[in-house]
N, C-alpha and C. Protein backbone atom coordinates (compact mmCIF):
# COMPACT_ATOMS: atom_id res chain seq x y z
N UNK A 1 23.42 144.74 68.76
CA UNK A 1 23.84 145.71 67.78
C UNK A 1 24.99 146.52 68.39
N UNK A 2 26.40 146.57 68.13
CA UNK A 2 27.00 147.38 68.46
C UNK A 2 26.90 148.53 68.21
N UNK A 3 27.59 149.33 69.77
CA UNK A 3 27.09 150.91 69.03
C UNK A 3 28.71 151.61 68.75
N UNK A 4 28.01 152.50 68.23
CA UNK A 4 29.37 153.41 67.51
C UNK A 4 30.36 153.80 68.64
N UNK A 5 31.22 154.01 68.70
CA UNK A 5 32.16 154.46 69.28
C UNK A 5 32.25 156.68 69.54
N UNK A 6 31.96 156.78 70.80
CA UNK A 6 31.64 157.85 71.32
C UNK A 6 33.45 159.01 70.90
N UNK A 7 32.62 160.08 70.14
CA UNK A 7 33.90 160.87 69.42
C UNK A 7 34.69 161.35 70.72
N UNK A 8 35.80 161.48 70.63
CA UNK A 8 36.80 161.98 71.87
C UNK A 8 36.55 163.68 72.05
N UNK A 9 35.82 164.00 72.90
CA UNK A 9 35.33 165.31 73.33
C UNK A 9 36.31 165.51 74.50
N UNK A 10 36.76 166.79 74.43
CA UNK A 10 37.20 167.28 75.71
C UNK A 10 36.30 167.63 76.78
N UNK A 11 36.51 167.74 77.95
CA UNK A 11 35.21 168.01 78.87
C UNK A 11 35.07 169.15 78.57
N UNK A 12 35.31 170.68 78.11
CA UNK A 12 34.56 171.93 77.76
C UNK A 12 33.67 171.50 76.77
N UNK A 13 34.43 171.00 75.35
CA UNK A 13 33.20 170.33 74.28
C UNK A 13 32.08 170.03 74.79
N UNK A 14 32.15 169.04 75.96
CA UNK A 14 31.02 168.26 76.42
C UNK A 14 29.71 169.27 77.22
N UNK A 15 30.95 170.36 77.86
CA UNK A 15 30.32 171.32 78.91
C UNK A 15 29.20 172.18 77.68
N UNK A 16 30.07 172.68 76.31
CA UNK A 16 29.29 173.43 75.75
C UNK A 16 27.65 172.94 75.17
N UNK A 17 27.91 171.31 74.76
CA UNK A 17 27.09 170.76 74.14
C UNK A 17 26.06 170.53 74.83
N UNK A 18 26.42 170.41 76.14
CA UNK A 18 25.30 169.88 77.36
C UNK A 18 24.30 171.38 77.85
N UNK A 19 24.89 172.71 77.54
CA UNK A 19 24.60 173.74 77.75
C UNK A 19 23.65 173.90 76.72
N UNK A 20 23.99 173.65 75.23
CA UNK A 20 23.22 174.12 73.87
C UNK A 20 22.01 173.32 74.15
N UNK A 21 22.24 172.09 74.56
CA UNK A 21 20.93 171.19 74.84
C UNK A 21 20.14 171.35 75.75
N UNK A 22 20.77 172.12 77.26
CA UNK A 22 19.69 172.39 78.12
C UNK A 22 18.98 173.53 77.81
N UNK A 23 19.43 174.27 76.65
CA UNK A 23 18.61 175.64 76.52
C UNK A 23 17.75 175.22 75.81
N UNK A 24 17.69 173.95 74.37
CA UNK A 24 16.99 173.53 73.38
C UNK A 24 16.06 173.10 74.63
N UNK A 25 16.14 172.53 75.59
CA UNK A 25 15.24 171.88 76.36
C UNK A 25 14.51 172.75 77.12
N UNK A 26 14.88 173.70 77.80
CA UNK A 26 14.42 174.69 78.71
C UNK A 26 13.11 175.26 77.39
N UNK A 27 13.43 175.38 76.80
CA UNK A 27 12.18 176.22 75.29
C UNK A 27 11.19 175.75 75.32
N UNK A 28 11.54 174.06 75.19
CA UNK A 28 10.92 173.01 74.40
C UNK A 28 9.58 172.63 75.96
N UNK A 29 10.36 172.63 77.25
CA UNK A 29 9.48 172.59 78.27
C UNK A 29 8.21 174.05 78.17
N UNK A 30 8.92 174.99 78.62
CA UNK A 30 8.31 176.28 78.44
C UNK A 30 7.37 176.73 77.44
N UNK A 31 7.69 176.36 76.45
CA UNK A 31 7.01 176.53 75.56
C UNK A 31 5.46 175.81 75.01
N UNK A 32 6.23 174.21 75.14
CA UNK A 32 5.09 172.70 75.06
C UNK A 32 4.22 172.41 76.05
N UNK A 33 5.63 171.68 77.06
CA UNK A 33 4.98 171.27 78.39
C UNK A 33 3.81 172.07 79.34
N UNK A 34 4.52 173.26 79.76
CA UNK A 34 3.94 174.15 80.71
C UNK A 34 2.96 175.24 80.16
N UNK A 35 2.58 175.03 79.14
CA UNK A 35 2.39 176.30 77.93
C UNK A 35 0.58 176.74 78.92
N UNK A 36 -0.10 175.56 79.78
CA UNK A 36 -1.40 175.84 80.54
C UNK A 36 -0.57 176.22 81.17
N UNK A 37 0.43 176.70 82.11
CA UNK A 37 0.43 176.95 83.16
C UNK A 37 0.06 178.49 83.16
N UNK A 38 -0.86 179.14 84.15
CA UNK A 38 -0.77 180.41 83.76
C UNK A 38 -0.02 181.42 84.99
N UNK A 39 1.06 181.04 86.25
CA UNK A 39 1.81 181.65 86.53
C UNK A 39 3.04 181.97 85.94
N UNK A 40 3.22 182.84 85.37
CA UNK A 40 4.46 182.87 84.62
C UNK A 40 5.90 182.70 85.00
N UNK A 41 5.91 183.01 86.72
CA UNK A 41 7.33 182.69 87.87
C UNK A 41 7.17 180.90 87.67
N UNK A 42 6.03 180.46 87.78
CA UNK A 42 5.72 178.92 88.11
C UNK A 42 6.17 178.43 86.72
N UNK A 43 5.82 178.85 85.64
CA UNK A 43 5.87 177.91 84.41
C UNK A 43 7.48 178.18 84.05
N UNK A 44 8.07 179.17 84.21
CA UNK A 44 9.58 179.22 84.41
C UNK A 44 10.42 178.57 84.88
N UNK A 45 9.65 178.36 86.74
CA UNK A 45 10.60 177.30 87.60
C UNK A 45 10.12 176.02 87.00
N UNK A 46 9.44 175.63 86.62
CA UNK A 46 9.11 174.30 86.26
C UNK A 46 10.08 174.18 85.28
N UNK A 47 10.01 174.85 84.13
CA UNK A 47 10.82 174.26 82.94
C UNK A 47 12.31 174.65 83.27
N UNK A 48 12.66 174.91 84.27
CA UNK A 48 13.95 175.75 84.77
C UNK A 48 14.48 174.05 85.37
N UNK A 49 13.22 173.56 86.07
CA UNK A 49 13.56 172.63 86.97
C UNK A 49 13.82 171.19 85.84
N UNK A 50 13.05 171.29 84.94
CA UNK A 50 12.93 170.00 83.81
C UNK A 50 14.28 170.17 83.45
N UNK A 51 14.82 170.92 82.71
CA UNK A 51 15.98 170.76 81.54
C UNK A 51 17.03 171.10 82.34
N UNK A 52 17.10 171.19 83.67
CA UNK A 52 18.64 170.67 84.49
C UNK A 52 18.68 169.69 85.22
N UNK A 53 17.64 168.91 84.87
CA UNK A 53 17.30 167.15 84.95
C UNK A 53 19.05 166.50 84.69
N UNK A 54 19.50 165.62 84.86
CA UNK A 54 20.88 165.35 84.76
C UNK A 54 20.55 164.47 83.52
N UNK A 55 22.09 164.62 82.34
CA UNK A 55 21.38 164.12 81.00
C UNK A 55 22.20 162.50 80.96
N UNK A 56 21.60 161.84 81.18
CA UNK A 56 21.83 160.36 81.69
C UNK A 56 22.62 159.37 80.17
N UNK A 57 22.44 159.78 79.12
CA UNK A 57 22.72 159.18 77.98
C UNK A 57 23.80 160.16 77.13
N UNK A 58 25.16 160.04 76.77
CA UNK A 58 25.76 161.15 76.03
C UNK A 58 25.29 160.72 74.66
N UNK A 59 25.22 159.47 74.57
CA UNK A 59 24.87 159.21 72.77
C UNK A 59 23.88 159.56 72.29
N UNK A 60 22.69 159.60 73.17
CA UNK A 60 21.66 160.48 72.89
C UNK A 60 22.06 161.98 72.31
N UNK A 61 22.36 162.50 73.37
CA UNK A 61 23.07 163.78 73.44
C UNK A 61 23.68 164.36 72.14
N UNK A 62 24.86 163.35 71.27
CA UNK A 62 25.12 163.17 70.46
C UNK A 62 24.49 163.30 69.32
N UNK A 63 23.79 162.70 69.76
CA UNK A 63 22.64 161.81 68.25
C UNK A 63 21.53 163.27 67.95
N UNK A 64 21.52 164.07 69.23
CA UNK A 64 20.64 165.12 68.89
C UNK A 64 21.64 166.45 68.18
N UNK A 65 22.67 165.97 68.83
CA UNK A 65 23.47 167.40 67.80
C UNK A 65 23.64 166.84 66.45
N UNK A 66 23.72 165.89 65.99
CA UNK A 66 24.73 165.21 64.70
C UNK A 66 22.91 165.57 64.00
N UNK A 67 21.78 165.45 64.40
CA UNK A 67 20.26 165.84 63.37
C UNK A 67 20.57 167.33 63.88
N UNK A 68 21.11 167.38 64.77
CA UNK A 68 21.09 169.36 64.62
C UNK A 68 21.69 170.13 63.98
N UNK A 69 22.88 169.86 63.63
CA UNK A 69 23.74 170.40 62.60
C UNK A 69 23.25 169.77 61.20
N UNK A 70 22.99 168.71 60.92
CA UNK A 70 22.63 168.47 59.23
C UNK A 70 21.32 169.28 59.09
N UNK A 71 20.23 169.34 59.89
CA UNK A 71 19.17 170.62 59.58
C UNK A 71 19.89 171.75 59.34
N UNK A 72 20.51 172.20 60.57
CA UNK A 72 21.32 174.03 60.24
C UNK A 72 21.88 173.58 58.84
N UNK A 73 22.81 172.49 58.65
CA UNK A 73 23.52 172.57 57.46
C UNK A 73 22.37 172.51 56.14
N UNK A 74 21.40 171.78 56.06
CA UNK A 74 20.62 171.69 55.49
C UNK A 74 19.85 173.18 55.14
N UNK A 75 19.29 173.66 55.87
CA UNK A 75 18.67 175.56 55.94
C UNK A 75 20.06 176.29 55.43
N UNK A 76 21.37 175.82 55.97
CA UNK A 76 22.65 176.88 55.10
C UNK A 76 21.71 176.46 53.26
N UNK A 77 22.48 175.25 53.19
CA UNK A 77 22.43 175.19 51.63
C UNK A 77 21.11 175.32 51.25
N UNK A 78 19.95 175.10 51.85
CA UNK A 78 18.78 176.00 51.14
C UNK A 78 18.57 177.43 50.38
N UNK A 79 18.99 178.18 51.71
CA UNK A 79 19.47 179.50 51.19
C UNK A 79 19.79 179.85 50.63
N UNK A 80 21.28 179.22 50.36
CA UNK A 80 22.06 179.36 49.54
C UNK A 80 21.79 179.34 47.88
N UNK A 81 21.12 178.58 47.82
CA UNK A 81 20.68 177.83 46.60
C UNK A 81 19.02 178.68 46.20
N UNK A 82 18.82 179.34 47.32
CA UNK A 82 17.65 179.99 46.81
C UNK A 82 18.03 181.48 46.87
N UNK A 83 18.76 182.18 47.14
CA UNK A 83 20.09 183.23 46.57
C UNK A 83 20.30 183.25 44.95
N UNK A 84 20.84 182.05 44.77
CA UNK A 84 21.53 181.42 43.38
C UNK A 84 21.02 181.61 42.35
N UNK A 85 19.11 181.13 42.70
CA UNK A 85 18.35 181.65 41.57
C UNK A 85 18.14 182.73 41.48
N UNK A 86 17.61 182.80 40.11
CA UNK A 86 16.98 183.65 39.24
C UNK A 86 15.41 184.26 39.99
N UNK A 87 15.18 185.51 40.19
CA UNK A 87 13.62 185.87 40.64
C UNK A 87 12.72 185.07 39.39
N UNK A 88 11.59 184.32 39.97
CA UNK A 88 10.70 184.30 39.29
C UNK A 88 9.94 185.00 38.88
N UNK A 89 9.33 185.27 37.30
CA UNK A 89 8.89 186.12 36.79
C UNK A 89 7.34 185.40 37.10
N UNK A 90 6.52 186.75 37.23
CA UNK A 90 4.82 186.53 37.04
C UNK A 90 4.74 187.27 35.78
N UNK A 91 3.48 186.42 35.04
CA UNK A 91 3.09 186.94 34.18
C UNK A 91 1.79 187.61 33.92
């Protein structure tokens, strides 16, 4: 299966995207992974230590921003559209 052709990022682009993702990751450890741990310095360095793991795949990388922005974009036009209406009346 060929794969798509990787968009021409400048290396800051790349720097920012790799940053947005280690923080999505740092949460996602802290929060999930380590969530028994009950030193709170320990369950920190751990997930501190997980999500500056080196990110071995950019298309991955990719593939997680391109579902990350159509959700945000997705929650914009929700809003939006639930703004738009009319309050529902109770009767």
């Amino acid at each position: 299966m060929p794969q798509a052709a990787e968009p021409k990022l400048t290396d800051q682009q790349w720097e920012r995207l790799e940053d947005a993702f280690r923080v999505h990751a740092f949460g996602l450890y802290y929060r999930r992974c380590f969530r028994s741990e009950t030193d709170p310095l320990a369950r920190f360095a751990k997930a501190l230590f997980a999500s500056a793991q080196p990110i071995r795949d950019r298309a991955m990388l990719l593939e997680w921003h391109r579902r990350r922005e159509a959700r945000r974009a997705a929650q914009r036009a929700e809003r939006r559209s639930s703004r738009d209406r009319p309050p529902e009346r109770v009767s």
